[in-house]
PDB file of N, CA and C in Angstrom:
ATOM      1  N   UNK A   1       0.972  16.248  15.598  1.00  0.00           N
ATOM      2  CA  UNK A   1       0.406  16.304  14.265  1.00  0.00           C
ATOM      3  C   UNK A   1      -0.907  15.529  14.234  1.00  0.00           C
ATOM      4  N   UNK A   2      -1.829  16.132  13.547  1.00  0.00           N
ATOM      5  CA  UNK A   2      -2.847  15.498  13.678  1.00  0.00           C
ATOM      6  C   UNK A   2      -3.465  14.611  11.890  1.00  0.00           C
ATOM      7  N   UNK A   3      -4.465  14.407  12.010  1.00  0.00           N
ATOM      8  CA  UNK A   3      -4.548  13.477  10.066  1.00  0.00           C
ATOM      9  C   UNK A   3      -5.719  14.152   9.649  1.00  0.00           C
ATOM     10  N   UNK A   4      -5.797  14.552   9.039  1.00  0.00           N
ATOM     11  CA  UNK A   4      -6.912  15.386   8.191  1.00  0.00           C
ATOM     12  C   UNK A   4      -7.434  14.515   6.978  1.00  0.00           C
ATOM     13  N   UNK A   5      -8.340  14.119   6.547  1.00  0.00           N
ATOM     14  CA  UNK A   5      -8.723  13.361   5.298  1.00  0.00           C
ATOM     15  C   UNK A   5      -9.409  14.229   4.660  1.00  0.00           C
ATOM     16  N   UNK A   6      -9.622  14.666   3.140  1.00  0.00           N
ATOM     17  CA  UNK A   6     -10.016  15.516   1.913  1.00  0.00           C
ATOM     18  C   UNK A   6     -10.548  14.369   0.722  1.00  0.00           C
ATOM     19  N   UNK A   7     -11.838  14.401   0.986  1.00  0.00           N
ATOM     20  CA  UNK A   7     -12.578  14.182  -0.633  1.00  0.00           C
ATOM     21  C   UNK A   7     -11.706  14.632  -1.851  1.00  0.00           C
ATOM     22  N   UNK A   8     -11.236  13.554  -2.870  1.00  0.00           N
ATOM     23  CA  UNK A   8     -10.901  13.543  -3.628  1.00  0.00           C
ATOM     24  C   UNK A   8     -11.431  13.169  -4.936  1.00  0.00           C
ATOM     25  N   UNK A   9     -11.369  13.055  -5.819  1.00  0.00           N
ATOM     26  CA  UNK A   9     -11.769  12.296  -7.265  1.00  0.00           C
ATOM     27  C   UNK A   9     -10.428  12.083  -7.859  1.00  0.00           C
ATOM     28  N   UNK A  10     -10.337  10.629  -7.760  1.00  0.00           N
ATOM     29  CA  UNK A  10      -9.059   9.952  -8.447  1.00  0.00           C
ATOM     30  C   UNK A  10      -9.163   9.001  -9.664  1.00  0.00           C
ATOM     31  N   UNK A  11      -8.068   9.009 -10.151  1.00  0.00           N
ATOM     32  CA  UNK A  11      -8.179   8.352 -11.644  1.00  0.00           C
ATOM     33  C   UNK A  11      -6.772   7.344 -12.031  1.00  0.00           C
ATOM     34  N   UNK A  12      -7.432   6.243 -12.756  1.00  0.00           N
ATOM     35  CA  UNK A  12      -5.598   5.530 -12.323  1.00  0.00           C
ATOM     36  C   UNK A  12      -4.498   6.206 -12.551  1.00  0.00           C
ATOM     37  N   UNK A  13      -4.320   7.431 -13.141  1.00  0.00           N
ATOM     38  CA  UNK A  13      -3.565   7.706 -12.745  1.00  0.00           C
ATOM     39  C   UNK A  13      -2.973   8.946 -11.327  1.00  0.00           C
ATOM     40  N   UNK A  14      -4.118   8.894 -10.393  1.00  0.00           N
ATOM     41  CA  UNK A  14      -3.735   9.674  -9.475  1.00  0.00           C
ATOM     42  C   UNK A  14      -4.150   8.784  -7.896  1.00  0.00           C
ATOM     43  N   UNK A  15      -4.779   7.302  -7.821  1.00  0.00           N
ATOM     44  CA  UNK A  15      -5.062   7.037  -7.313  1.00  0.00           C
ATOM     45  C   UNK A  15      -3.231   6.505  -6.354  1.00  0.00           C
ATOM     46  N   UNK A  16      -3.441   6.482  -4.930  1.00  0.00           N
ATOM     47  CA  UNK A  16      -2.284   6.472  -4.492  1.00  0.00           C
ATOM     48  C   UNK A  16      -2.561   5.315  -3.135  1.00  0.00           C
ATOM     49  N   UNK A  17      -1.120   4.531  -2.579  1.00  0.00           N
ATOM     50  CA  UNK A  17      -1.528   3.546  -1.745  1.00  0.00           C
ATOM     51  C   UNK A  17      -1.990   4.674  -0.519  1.00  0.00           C
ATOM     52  N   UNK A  18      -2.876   3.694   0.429  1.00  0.00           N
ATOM     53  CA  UNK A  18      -3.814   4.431   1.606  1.00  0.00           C
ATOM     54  C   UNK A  18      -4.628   5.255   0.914  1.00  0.00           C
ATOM     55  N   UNK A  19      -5.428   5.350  -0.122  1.00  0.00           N
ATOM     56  CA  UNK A  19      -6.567   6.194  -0.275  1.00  0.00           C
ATOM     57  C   UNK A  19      -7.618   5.142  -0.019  1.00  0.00           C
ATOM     58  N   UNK A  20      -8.651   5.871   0.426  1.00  0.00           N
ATOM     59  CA  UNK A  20      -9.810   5.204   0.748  1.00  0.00           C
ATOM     60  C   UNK A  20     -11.151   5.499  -0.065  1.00  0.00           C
ATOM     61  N   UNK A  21     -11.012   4.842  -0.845  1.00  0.00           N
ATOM     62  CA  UNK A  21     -12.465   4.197  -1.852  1.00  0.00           C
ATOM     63  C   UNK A  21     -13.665   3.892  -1.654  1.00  0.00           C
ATOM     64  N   UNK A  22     -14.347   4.290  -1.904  1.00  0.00           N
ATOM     65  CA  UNK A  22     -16.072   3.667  -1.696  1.00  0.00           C
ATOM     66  C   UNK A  22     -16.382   3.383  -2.958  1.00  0.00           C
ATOM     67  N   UNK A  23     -16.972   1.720  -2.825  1.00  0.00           N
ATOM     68  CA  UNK A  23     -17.264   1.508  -4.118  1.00  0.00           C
ATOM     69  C   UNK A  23     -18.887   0.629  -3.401  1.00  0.00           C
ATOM     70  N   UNK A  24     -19.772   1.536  -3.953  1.00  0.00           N
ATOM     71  CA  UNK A  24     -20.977   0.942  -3.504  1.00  0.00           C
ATOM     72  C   UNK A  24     -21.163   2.110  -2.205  1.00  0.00           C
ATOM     73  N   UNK A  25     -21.686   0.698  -1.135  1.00  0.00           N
ATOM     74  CA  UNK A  25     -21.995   1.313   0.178  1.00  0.00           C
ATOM     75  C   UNK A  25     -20.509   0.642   1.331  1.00  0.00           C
ATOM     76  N   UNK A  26     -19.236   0.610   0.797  1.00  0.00           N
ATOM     77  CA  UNK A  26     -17.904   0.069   1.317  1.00  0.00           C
ATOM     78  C   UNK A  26     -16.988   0.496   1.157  1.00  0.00           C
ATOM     79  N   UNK A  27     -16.142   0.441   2.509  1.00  0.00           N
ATOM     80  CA  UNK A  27     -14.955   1.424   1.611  1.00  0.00           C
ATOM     81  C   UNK A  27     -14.006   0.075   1.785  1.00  0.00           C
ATOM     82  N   UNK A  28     -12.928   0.827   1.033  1.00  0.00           N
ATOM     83  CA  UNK A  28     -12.067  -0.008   0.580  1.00  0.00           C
ATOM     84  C   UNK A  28     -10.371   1.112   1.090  1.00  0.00           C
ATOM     85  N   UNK A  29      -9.453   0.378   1.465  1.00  0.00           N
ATOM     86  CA  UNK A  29      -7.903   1.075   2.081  1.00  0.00           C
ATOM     87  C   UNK A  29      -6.991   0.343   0.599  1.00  0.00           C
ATOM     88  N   UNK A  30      -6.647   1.370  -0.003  1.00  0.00           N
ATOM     89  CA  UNK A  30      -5.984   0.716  -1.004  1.00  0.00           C
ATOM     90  C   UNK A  30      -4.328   0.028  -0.691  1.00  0.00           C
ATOM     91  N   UNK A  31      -4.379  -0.733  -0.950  1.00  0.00           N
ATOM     92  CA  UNK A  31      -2.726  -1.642  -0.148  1.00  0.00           C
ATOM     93  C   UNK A  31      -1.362  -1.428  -0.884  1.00  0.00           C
ATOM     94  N   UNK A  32      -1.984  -1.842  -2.786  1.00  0.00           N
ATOM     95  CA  UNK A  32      -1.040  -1.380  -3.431  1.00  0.00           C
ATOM     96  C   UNK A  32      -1.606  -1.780  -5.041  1.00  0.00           C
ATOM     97  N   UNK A  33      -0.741  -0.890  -6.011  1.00  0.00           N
ATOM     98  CA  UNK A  33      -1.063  -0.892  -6.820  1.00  0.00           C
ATOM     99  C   UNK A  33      -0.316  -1.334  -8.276  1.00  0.00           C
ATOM    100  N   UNK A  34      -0.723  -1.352  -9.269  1.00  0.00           N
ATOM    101  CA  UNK A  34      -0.261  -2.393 -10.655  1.00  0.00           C
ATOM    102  C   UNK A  34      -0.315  -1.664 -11.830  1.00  0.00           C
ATOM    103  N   UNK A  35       0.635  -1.230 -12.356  1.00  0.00           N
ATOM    104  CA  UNK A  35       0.334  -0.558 -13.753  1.00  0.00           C
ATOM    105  C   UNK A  35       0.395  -1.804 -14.766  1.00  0.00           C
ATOM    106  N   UNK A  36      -1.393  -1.377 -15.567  1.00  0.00           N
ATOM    107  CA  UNK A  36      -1.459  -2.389 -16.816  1.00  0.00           C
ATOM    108  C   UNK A  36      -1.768  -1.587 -18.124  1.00  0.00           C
ATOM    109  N   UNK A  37      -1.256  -2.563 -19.185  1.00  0.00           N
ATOM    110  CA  UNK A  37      -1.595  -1.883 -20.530  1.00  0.00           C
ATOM    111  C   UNK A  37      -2.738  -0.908 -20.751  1.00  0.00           C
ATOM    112  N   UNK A  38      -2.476   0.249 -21.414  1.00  0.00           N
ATOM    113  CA  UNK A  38      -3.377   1.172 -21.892  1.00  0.00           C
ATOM    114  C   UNK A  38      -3.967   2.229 -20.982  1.00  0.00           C
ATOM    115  N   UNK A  39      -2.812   2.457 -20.386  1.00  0.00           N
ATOM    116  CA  UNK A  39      -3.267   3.323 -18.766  1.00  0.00           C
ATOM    117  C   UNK A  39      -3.937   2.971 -18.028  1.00  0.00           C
ATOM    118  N   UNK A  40      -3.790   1.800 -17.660  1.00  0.00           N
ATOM    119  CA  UNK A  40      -4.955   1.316 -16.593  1.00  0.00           C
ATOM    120  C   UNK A  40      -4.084   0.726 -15.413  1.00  0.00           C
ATOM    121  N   UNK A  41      -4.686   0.612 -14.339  1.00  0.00           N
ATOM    122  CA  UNK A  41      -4.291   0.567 -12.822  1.00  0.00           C
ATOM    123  C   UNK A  41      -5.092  -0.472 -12.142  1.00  0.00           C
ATOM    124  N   UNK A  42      -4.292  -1.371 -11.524  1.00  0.00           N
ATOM    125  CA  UNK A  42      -5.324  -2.556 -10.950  1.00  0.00           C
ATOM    126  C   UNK A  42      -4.346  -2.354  -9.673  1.00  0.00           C
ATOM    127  N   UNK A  43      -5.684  -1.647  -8.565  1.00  0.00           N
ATOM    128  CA  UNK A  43      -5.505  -1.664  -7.752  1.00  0.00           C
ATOM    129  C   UNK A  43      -5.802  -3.102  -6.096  1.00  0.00           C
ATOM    130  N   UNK A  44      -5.063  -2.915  -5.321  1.00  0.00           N
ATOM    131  CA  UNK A  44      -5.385  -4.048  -4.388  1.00  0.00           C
ATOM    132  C   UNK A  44      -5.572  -3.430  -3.018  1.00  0.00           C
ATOM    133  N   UNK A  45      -6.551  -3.899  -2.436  1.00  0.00           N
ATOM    134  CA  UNK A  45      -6.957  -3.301  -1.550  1.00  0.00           C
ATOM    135  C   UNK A  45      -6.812  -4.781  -0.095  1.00  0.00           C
ATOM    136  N   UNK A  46      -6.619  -3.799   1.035  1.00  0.00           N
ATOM    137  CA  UNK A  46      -6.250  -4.786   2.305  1.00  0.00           C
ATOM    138  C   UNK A  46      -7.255  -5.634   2.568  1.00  0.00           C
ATOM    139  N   UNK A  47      -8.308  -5.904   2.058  1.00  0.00           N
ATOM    140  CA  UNK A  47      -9.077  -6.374   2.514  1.00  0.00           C
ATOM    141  C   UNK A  47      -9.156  -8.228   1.235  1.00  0.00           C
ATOM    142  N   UNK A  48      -8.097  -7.830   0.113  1.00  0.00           N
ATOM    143  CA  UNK A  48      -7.557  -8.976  -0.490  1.00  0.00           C
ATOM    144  C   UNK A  48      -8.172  -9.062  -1.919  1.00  0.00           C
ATOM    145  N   UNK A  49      -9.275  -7.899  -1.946  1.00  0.00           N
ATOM    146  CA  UNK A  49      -9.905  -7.979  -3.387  1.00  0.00           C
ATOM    147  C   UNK A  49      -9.317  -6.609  -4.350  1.00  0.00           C
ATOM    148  N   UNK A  50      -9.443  -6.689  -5.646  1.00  0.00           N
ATOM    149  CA  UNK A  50      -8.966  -5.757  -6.675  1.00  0.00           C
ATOM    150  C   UNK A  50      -9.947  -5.031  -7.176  1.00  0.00           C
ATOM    151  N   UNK A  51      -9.557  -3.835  -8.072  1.00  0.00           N
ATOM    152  CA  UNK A  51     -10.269  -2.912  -8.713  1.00  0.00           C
ATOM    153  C   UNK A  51      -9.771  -2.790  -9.901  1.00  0.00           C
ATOM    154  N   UNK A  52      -9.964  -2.448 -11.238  1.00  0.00           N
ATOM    155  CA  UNK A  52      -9.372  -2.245 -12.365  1.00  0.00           C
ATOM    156  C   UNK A  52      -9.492  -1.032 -12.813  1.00  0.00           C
ATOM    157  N   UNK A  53      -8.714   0.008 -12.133  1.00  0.00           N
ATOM    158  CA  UNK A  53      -8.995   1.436 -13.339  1.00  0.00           C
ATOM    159  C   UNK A  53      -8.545   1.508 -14.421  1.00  0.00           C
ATOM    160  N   UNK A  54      -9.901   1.566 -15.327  1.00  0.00           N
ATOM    161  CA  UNK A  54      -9.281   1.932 -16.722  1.00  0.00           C
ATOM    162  C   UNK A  54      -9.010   3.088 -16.773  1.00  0.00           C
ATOM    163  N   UNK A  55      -8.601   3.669 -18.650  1.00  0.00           N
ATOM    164  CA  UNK A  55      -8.879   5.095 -18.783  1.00  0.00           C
ATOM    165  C   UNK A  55      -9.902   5.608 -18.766  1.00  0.00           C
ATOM    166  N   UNK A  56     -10.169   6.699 -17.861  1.00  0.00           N
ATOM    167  CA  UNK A  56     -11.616   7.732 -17.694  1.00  0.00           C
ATOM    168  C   UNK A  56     -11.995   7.251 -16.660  1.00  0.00           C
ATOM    169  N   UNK A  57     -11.897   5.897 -15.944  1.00  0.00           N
ATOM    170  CA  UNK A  57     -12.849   5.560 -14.965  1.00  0.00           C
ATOM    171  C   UNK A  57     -12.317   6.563 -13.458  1.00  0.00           C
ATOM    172  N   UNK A  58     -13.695   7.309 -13.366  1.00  0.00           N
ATOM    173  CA  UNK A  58     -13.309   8.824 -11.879  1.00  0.00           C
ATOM    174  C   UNK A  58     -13.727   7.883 -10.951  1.00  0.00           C
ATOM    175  N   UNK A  59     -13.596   7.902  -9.736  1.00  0.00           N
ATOM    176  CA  UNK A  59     -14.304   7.606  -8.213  1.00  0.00           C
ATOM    177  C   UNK A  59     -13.864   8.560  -7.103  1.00  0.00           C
ATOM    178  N   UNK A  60     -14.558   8.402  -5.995  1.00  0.00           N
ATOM    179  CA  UNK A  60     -14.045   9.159  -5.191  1.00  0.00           C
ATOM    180  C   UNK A  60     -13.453   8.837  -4.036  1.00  0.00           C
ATOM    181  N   UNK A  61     -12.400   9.281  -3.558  1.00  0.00           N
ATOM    182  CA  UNK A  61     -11.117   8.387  -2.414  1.00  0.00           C
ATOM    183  C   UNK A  61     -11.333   9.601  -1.472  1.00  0.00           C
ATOM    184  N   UNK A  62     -10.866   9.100  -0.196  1.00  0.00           N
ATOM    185  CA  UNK A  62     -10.463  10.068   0.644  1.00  0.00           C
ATOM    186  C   UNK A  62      -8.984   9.546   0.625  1.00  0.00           C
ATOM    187  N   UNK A  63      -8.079  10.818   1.072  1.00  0.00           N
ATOM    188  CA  UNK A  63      -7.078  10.673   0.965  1.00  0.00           C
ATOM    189  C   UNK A  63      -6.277  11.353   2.376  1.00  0.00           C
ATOM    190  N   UNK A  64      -5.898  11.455   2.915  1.00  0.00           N
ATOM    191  CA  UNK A  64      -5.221  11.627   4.296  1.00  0.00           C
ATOM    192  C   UNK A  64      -3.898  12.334   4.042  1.00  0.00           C
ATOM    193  N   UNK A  65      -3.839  13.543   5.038  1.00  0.00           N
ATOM    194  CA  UNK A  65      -2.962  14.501   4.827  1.00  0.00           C
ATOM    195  C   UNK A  65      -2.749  15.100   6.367  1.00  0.00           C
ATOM    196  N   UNK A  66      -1.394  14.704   6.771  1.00  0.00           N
ATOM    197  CA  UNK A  66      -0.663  15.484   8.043  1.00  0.00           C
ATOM    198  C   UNK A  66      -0.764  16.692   7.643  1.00  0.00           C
ATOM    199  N   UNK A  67      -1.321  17.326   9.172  1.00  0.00           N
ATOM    200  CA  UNK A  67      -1.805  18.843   9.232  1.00  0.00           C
ATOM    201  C   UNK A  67      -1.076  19.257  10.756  1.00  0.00           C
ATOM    202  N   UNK A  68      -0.312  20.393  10.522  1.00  0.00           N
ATOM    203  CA  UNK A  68       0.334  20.454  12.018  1.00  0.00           C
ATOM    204  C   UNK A  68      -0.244  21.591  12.072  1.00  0.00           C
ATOM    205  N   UNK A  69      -0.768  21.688  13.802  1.00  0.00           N
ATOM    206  CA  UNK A  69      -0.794  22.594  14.384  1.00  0.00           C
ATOM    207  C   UNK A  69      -0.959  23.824  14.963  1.00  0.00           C
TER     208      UNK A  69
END
């Protein structure tokens, strides 16, 4: 099996652990994540720093998907 990664646009509510974030000119491996008041998502990333998705806030993740064969 091999790993295929797909451009995504995620939103707190579709953002998922292991997507990979660019925020700026960096990416970011998301580690794990936090549901907070008012639909918002504070995410944590391996590298030890956070993100706060509110509602509406889009970005774009790659996201990784087993592809056989």
């Amino acid at each position: 099996m091999n790993t295929v990664y797909t451009l995504i646009e995620v939103t707190a509510s579709t953002v998922r652990r292991g997507d990979l974030i660019e925020i700026g000119t960096q990416q970011f491996k998301v580690q794990s994540t936090f549901d907070m008041p008012g639909a918002g998502k504070r995410v944590y990333f391996s590298t030890g720093e956070s993100f706060v998705f509110r509602r509406g806030t889009r970005v774009f993740a790659m996201r990784a998907a087993m592809r056989r064969w």
